[in-house]
Protein backbone atom coordinates (compact mmCIF):
# COMPACT_ATOMS: atom_id res chain seq x y z
CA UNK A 1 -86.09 -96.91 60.00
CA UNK A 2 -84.86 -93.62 61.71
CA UNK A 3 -83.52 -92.81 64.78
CA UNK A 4 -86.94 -91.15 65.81
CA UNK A 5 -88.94 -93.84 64.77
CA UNK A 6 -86.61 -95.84 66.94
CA UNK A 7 -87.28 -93.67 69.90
CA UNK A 8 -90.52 -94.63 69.93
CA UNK A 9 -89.83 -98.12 70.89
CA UNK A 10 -87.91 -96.75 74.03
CA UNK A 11 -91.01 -94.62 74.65
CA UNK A 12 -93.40 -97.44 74.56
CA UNK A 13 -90.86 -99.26 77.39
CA UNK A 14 -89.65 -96.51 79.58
CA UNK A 15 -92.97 -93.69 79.03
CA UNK A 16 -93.19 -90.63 77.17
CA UNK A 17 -92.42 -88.64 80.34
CA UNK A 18 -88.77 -90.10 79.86
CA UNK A 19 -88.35 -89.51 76.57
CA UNK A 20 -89.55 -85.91 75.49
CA UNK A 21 -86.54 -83.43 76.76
CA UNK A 22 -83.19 -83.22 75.86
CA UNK A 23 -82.53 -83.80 79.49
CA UNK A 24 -83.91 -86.17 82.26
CA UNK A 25 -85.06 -84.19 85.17
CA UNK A 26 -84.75 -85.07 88.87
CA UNK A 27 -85.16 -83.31 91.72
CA UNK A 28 -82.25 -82.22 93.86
CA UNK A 29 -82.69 -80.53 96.96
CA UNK A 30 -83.91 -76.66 96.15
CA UNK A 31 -82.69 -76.70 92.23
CA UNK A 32 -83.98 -79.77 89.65
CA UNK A 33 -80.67 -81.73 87.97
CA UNK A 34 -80.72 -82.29 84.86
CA UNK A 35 -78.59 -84.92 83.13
CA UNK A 36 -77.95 -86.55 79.50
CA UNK A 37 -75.55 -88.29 77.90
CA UNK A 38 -74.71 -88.73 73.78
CA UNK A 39 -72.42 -91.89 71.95
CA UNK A 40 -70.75 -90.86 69.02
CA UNK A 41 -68.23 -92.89 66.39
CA UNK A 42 -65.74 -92.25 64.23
CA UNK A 43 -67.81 -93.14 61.33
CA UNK A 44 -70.84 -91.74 62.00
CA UNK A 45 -70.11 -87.90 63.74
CA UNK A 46 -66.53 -87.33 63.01
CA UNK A 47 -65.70 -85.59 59.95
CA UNK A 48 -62.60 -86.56 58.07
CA UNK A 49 -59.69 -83.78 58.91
CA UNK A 50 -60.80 -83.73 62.49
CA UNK A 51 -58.07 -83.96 65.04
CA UNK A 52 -57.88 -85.44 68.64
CA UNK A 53 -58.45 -82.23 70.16
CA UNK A 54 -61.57 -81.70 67.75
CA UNK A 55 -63.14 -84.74 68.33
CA UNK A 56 -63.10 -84.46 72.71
CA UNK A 57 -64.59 -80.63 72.26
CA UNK A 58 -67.27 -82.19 70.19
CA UNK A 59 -67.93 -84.81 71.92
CA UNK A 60 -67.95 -82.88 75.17
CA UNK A 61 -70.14 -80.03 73.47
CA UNK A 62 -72.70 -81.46 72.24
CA UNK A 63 -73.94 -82.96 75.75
CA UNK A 64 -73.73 -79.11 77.29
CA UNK A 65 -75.56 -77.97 74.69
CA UNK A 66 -78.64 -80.56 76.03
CA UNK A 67 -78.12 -79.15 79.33
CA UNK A 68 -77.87 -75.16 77.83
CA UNK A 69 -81.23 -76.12 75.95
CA UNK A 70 -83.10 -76.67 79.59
CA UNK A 71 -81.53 -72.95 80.56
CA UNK A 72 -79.49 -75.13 82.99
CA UNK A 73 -75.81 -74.75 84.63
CA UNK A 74 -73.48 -77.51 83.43
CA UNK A 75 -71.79 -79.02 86.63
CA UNK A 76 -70.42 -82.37 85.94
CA UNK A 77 -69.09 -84.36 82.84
CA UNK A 78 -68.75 -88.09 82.48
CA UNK A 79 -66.54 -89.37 79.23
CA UNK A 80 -66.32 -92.83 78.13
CA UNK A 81 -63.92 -93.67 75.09
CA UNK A 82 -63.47 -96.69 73.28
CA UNK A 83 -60.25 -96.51 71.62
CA UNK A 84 -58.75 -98.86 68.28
CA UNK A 85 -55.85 -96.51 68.54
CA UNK A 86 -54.65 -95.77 72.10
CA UNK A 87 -52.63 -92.84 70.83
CA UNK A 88 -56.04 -90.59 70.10
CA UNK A 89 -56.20 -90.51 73.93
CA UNK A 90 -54.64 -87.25 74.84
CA UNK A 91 -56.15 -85.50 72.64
CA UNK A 92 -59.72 -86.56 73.16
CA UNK A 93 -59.21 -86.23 76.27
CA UNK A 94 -57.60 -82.77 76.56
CA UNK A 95 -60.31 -81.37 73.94
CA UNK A 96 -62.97 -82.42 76.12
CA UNK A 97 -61.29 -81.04 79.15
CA UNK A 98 -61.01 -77.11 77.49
CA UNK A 99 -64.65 -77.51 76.61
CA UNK A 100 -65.53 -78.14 80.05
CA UNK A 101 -63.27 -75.55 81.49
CA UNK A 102 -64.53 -73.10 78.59
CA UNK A 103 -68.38 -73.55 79.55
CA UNK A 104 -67.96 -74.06 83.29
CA UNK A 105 -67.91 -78.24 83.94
CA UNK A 106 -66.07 -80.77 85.59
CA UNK A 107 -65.03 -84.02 84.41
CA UNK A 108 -65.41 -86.06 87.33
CA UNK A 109 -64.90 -89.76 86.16
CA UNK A 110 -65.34 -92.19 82.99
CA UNK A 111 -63.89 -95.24 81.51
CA UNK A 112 -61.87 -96.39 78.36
CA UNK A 113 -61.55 -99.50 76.69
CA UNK A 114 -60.48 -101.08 73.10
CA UNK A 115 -63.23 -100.45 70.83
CA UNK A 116 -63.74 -101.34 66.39
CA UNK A 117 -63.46 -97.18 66.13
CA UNK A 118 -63.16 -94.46 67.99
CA UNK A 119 -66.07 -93.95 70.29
CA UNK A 120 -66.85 -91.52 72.97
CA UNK A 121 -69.83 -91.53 75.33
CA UNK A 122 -70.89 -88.52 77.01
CA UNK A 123 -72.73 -87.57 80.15
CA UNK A 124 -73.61 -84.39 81.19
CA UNK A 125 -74.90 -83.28 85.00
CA UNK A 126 -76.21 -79.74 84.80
CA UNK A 127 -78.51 -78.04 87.86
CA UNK A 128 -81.27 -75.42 87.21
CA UNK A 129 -83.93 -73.74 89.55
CA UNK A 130 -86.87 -74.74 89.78
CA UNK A 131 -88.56 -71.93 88.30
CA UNK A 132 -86.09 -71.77 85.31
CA UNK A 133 -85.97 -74.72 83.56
CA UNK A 134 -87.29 -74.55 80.18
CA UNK A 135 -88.71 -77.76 78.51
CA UNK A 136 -89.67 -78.69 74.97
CA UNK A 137 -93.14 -78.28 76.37
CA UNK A 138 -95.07 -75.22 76.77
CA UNK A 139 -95.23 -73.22 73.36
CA UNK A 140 -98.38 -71.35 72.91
CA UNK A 141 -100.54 -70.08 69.54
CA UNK A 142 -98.72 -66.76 69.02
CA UNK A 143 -95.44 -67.37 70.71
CA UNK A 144 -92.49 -66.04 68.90
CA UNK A 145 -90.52 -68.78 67.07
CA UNK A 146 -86.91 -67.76 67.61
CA UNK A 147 -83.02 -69.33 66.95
CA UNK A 148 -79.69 -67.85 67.94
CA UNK A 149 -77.18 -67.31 65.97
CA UNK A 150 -76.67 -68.86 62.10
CA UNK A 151 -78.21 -72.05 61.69
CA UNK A 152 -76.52 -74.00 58.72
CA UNK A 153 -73.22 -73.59 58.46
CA UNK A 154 -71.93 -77.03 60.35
CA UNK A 155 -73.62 -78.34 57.10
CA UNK A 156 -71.68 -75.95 54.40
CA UNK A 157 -69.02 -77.59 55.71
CA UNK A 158 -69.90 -80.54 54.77
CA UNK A 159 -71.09 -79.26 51.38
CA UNK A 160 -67.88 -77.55 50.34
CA UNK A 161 -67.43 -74.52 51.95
CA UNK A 162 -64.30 -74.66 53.92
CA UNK A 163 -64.91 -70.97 55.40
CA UNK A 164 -67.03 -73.15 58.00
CA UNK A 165 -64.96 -75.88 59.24
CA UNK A 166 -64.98 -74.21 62.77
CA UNK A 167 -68.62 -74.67 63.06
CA UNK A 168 -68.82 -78.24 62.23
CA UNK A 169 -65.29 -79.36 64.08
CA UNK A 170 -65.50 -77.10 67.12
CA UNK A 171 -69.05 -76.30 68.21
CA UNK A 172 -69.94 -73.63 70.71
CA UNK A 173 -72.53 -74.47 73.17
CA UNK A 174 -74.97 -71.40 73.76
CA UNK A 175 -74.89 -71.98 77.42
CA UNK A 176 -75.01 -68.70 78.82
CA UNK A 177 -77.75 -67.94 76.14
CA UNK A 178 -79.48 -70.77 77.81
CA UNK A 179 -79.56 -69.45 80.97
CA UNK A 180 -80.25 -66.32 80.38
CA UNK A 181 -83.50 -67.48 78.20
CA UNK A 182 -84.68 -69.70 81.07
CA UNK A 183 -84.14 -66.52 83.31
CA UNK A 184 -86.44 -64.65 80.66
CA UNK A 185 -89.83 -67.00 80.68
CA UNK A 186 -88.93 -68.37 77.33
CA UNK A 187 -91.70 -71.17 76.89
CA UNK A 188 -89.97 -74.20 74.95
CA UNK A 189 -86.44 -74.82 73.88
CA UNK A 190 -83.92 -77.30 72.41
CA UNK A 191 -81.38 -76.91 70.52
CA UNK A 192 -81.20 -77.41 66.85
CA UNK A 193 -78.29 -80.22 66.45
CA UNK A 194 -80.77 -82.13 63.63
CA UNK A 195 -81.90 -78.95 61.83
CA UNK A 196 -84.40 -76.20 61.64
CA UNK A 197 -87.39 -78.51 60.79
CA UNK A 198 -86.91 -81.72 62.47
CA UNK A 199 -86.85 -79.31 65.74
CA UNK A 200 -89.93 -77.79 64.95
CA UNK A 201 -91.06 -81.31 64.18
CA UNK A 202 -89.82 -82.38 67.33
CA UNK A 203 -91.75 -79.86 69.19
CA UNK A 204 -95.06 -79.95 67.29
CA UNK A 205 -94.79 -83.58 68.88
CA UNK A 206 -94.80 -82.49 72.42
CA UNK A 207 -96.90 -79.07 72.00
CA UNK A 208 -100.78 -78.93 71.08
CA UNK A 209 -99.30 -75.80 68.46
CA UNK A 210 -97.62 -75.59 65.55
CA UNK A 211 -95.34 -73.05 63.91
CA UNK A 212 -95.36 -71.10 60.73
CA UNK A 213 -91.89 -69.77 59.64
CA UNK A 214 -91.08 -66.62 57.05
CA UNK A 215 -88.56 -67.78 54.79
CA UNK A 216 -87.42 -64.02 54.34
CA UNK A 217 -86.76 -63.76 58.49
CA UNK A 218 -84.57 -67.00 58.55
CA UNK A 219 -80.94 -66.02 59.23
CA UNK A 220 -78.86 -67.60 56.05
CA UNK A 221 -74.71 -68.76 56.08
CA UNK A 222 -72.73 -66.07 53.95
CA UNK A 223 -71.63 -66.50 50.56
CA UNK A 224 -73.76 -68.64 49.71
CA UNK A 225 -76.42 -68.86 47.32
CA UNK A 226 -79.47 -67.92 48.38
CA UNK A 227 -81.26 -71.15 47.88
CA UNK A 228 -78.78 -73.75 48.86
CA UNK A 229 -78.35 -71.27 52.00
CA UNK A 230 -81.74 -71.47 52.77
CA UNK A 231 -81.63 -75.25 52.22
CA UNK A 232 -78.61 -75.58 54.62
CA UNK A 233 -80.25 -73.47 57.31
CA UNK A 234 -83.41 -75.33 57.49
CA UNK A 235 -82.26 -79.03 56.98
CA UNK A 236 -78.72 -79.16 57.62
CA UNK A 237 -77.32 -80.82 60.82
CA UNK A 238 -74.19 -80.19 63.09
CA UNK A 239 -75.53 -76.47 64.66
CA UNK A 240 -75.85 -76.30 67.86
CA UNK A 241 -77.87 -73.26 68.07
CA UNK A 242 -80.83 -73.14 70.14
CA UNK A 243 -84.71 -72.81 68.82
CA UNK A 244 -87.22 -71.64 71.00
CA UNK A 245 -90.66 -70.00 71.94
CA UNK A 246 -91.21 -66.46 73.29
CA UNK A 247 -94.31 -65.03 74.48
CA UNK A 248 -94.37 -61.41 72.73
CA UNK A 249 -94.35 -59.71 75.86
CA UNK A 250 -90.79 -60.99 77.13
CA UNK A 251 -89.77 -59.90 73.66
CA UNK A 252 -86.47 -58.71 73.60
CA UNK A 253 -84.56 -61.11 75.76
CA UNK A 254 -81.34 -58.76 76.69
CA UNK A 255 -77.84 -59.90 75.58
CA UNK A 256 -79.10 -62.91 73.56
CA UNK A 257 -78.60 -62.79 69.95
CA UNK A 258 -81.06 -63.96 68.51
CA UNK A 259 -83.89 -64.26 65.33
CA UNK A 260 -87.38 -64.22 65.22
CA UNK A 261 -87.88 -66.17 62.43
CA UNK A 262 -92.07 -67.39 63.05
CA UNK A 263 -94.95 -67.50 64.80
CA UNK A 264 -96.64 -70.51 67.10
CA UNK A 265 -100.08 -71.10 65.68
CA UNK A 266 -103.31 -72.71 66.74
CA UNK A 267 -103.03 -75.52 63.21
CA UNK A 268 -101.04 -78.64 64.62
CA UNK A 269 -98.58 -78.27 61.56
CA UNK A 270 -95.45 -76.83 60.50
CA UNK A 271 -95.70 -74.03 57.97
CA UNK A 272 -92.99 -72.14 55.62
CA UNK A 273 -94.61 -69.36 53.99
CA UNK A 274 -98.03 -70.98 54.18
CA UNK A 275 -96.78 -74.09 52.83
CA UNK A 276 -95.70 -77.59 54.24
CA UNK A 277 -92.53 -77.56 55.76
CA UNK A 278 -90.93 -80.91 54.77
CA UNK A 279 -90.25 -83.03 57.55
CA UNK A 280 -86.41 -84.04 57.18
CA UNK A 281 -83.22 -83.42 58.24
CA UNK A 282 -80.16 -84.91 59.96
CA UNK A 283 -80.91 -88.44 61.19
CA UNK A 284 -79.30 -91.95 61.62
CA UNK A 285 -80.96 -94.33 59.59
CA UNK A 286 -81.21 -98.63 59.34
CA UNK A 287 -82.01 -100.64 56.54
């Protein structure tokens, strides 16, 4: 049993309208607010070596990047932390707080308690215009499949690479990237936290598409092999890039940095080189 298997349980309770972006959407006033909120544990999303101060920008970061996924503003921040170990505090907290401050949000409230391991709880408040809020819904046969940056390299981490700790211990939001692909007409978007395929996975869910990638297009970790880079990019967890569709015509979006790495096609299935991409990735798993 996986975490997305899971999920469908809360769909079959709450609707699939609740449960299909990486933010829930309500109106406010003029704009739409859009707000989500992530738990993780020592054991489970901290990597050994990480410090205090590394494990509140995490924490922090990876709820923005839900809100930079929907092209939104993050406004507010919510942080919950249950503590064995009152002295990881500070530093949670203060690592949080510079995230914020770096990507433009306010932590505005919270709670702490004693906890088996270190836990933090996240909520994020972002607000977007109407007209620019990009959903996981919307990708059309022939839209550009796109990512920013280098997907990948959270997971050479992981895999022995030290050159990459950064990426796994202190990710970087693309919020402004967000934004400025909502601004564009970019027509689906999240970000790639689980990997390259379980995101295109995720969105063949929610999209009557699919998406055929080019293995030679796909932007690879340095100094790595070639293989195992490959590997990394399209199954490894722990990026926080984002992956989205482009009609052709809004082709290039200006001062994003980003890959076209496929095409949106009229098959419901997920292609790699006109094969099968296998469906895996970075999950939580049960017995």
């Amino acid at each position: 049993m996986d975490d997305r298997e899971l999920l469908q349980v809360v769909t079959g309770i709450v609707g699939k309208e609740n449960t299909t972006d990486d933010c829930a959407v309500v109106s406010c006033g003029e704009r739409l607010m859009v707000i989500t909120t992530d738990m993780l544990h020592r054991t489970t999303d901290f990597a050994e070596g990480m410090s205090d101060w590394q494990i509140g920008w995490m924490s922090a970061a990876v709820t923005l990047s839900d809100i930079a996924s929907m092209g939104a503003d993050p406004e507010y921040l919510l942080i919950a932390v249950g503590l064995d170990d009152w002295k990881n505090l500070a530093g949670v907290m203060q690592g949080a707080q510079d995230c914020c401050i770096r990507y433009g949000a306010v932590i505005i409230g919270g709670d702490i308690d004693r906890h088996g391991e270190l836990t933090v709880v996240t909520t994020g408040i972002g607000l977007v215009d109407r007209d620019r809020i990009v959903r996981r819904t919307g990708a059309q046969p022939g839209d550009l499949v796109c990512v920013t940056g280098t997907p990948g390299q959270a997971q050479a981490y992981l895999d022995g690479y030290s050159r990459y700790e950064k990426a796994l211990f202190e990710p970087q939001p693309r919020v402004e990237e967000g934004k400025r692909l909502g601004r564009s007409g970019v027509s689906a978007m999240m970000d790639d936290s689980d990997g390259i395929a379980l995101s295109l996975y995720d969105l063949l869910s929610v999209n009557e598409c699919g998406f055929s990638l080019d293995s030679a297009k796909i932007p690879l970790p340095a100094e790595i092999p070639d293989g195992q880079a490959q590997e990394l990019a399209l199954f490894g967890g722990g990026d926080y890039e984002l992956i989205f569709t482009l009609p052709p015509k809004r082709h290039p979006v200006e001062d994003v940095p980003y890959t076209i790495i496929g095409t949106a096609i009229k098959e419901k299935t997920v292609l790699i080189d006109g094969r099968q991409l296998e469906k895996r990735g970075y999950q939580h798993c049960w017995e």
